[in-house]
Protein backbone atom coordinates (compact mmCIF):
# COMPACT_ATOMS: atom_id res chain seq x y z
CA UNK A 1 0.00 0.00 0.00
CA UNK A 2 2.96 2.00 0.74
CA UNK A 3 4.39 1.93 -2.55
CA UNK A 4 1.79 2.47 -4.33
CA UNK A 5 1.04 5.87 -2.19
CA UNK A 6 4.91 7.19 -3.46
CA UNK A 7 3.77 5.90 -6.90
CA UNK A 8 0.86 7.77 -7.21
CA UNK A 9 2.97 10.91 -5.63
CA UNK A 10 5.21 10.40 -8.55
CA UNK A 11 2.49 10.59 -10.68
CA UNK A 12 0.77 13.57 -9.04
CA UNK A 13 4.63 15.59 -9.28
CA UNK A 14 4.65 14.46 -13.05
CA UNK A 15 1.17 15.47 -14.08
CA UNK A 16 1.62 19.05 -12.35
CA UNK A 17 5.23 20.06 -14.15
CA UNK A 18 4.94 22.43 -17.00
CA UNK A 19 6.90 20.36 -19.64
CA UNK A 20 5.44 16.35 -18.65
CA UNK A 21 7.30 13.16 -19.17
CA UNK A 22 4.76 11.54 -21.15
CA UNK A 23 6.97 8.25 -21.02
CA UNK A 24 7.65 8.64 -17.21
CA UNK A 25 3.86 9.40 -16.86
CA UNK A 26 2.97 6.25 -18.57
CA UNK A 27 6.13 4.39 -17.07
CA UNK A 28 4.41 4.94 -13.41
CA UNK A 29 1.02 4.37 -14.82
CA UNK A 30 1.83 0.55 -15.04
CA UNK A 31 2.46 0.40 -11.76
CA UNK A 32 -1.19 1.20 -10.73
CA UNK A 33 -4.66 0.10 -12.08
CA UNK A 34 -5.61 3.65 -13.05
CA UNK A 35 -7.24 3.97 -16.77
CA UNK A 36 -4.51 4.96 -18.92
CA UNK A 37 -6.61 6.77 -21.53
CA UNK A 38 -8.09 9.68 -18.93
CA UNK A 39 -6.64 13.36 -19.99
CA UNK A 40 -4.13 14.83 -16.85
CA UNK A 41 -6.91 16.20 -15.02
CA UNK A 42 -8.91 13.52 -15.03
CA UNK A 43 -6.45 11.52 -14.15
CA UNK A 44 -5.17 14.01 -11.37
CA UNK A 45 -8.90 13.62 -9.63
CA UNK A 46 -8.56 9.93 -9.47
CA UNK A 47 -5.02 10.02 -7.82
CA UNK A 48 -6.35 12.49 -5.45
CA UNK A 49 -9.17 10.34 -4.48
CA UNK A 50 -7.15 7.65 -3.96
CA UNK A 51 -4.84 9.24 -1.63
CA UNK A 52 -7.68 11.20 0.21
CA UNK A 53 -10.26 9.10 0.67
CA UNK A 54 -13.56 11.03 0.69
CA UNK A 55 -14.57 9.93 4.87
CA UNK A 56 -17.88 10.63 5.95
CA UNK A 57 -18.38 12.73 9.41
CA UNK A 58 -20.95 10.14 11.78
């Protein structure tokens, strides 16, 4: 669970640098079981989800 965390980090740091690493991008993608066909943001939203699970206040 760890790793995958710094993975999607990675990912995250790649997806917000001016000039991306498409092949670095793609590179980490195969590490997860995200859809590789969503656009950056898209693809931004799901990492954050992932990392912040939405937790509902009881």
């Amino acid at each position: 669970m760890e790793d995958e965390k710094i993975i999607l980090v990675q990912l995250c740091h790649e997806l917000s640098q001016k000039n991306t690493n498409e092949s670095k991008i793609q590179e980490l993608l195969s590490h997860t079981d995200l859809p590789k066909n969503l656009n950056p943001f898209e693809l931004t939203q799901e990492i954050l989800k992932r990392l912040y699970p939405y937790q509902e206040s009881s």
